[in-house]
N, C-alpha and C. Protein backbone atom coordinates (compact mmCIF):
# COMPACT_ATOMS: atom_id res chain seq x y z
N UNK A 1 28.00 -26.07 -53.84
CA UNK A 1 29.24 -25.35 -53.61
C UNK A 1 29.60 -24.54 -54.85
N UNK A 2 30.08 -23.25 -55.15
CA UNK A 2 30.76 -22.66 -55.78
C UNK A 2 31.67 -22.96 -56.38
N UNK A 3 32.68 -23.87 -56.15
CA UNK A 3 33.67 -24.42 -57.19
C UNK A 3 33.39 -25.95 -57.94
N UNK A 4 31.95 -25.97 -57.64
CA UNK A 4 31.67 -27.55 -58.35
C UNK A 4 30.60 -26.32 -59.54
N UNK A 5 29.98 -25.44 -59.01
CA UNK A 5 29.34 -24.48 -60.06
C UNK A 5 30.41 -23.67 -61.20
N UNK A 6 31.24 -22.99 -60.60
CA UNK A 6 31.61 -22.16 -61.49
C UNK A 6 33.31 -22.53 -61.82
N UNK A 7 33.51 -23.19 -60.90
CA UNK A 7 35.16 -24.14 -61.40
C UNK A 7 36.20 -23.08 -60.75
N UNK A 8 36.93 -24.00 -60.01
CA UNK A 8 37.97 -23.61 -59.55
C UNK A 8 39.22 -22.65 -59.87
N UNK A 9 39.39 -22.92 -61.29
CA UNK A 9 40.17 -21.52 -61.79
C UNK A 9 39.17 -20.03 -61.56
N UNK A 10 38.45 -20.28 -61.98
CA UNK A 10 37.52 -19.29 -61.86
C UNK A 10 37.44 -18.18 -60.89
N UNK A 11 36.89 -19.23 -59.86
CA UNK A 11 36.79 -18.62 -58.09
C UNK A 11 38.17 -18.08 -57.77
N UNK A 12 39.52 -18.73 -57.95
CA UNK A 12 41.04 -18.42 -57.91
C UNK A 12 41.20 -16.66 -58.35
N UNK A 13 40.60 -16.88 -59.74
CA UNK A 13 40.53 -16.03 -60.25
C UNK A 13 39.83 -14.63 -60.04
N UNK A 14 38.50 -14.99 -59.42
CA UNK A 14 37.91 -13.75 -58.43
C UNK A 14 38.62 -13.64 -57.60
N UNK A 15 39.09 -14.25 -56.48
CA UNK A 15 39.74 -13.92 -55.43
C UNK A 15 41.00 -13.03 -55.30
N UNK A 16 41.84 -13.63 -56.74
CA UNK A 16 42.81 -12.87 -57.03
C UNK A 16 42.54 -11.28 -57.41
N UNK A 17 41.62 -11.21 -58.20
CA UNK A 17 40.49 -10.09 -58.85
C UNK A 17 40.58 -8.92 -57.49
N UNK A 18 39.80 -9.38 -56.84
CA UNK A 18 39.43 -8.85 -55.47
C UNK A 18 40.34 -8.49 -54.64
N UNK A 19 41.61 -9.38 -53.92
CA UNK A 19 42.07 -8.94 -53.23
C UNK A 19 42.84 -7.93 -54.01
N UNK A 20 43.60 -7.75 -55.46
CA UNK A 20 44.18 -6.73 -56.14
C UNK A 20 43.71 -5.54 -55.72
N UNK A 21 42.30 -5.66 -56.38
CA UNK A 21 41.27 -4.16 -55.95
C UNK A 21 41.29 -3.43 -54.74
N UNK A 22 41.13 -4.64 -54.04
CA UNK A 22 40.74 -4.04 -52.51
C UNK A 22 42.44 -3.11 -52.36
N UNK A 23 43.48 -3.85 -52.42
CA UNK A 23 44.98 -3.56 -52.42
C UNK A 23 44.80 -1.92 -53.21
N UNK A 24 44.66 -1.99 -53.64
CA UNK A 24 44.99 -0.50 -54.77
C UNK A 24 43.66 0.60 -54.31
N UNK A 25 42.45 -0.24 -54.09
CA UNK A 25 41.72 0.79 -53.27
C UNK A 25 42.23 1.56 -52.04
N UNK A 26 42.66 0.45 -50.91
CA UNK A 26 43.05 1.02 -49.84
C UNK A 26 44.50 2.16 -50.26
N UNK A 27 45.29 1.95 -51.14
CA UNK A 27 46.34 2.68 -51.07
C UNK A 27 45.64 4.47 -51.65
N UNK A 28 44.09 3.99 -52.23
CA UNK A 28 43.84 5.29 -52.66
C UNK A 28 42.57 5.91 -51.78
N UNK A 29 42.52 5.45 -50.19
CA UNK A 29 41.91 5.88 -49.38
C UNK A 29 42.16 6.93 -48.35
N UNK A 30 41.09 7.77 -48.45
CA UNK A 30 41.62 9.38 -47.97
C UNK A 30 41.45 9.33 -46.50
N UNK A 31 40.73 8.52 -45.66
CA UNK A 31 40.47 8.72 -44.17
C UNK A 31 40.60 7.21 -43.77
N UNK A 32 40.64 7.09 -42.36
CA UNK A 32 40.79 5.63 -41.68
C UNK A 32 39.85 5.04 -42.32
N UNK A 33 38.72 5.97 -41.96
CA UNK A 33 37.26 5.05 -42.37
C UNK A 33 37.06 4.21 -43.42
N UNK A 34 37.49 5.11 -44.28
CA UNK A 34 37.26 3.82 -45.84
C UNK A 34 38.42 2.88 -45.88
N UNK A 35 39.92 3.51 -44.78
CA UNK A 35 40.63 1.76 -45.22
C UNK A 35 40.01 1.06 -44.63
N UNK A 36 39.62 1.07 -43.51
CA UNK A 36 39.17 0.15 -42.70
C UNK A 36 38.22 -0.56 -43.68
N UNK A 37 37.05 -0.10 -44.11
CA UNK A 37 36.12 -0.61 -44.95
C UNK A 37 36.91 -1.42 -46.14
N UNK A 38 37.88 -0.46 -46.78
CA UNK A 38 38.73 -1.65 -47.68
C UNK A 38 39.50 -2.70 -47.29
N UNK A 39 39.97 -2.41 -45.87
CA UNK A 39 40.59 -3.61 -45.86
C UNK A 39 39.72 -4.88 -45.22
N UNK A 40 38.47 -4.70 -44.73
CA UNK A 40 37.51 -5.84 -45.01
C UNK A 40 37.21 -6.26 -46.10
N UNK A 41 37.07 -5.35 -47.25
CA UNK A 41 37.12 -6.51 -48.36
C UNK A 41 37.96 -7.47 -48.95
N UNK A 42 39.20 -6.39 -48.75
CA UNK A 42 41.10 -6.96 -49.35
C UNK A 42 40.84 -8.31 -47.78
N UNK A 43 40.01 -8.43 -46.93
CA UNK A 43 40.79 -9.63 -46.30
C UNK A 43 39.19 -10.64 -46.07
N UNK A 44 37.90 -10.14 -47.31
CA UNK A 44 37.57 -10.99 -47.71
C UNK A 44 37.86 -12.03 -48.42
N UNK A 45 38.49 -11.42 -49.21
CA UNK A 45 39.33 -12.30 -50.61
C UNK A 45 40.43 -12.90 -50.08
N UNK A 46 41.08 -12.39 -49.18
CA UNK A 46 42.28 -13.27 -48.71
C UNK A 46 41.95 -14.88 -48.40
N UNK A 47 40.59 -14.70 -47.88
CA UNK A 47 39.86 -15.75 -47.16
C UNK A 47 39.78 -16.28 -45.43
């Protein structure tokens, strides 16, 4: 598992990482197409 590897703050910490990005990507997306694509990542990280 991933949080017995790299520790639980950690992973918290990507996730948080990620969904930020994805958040600020989509607000700087010019057509449906790429929110759509961003907001699969922003609701990877959500989990």
């Amino acid at each position: 598992m991933d949080v017995r590897r790299f520790g639980t703050r950690r992973i918290y910490l990507a996730w948080i990482v990620t969904f930020t990005l994805g958040s600020a990507l989509c607000g700087l997306a010019t057509s449906t197409g790429e929110l759509v694509i961003l907001r699969v990542i922003q609701r990877s990280a959500a989990g």
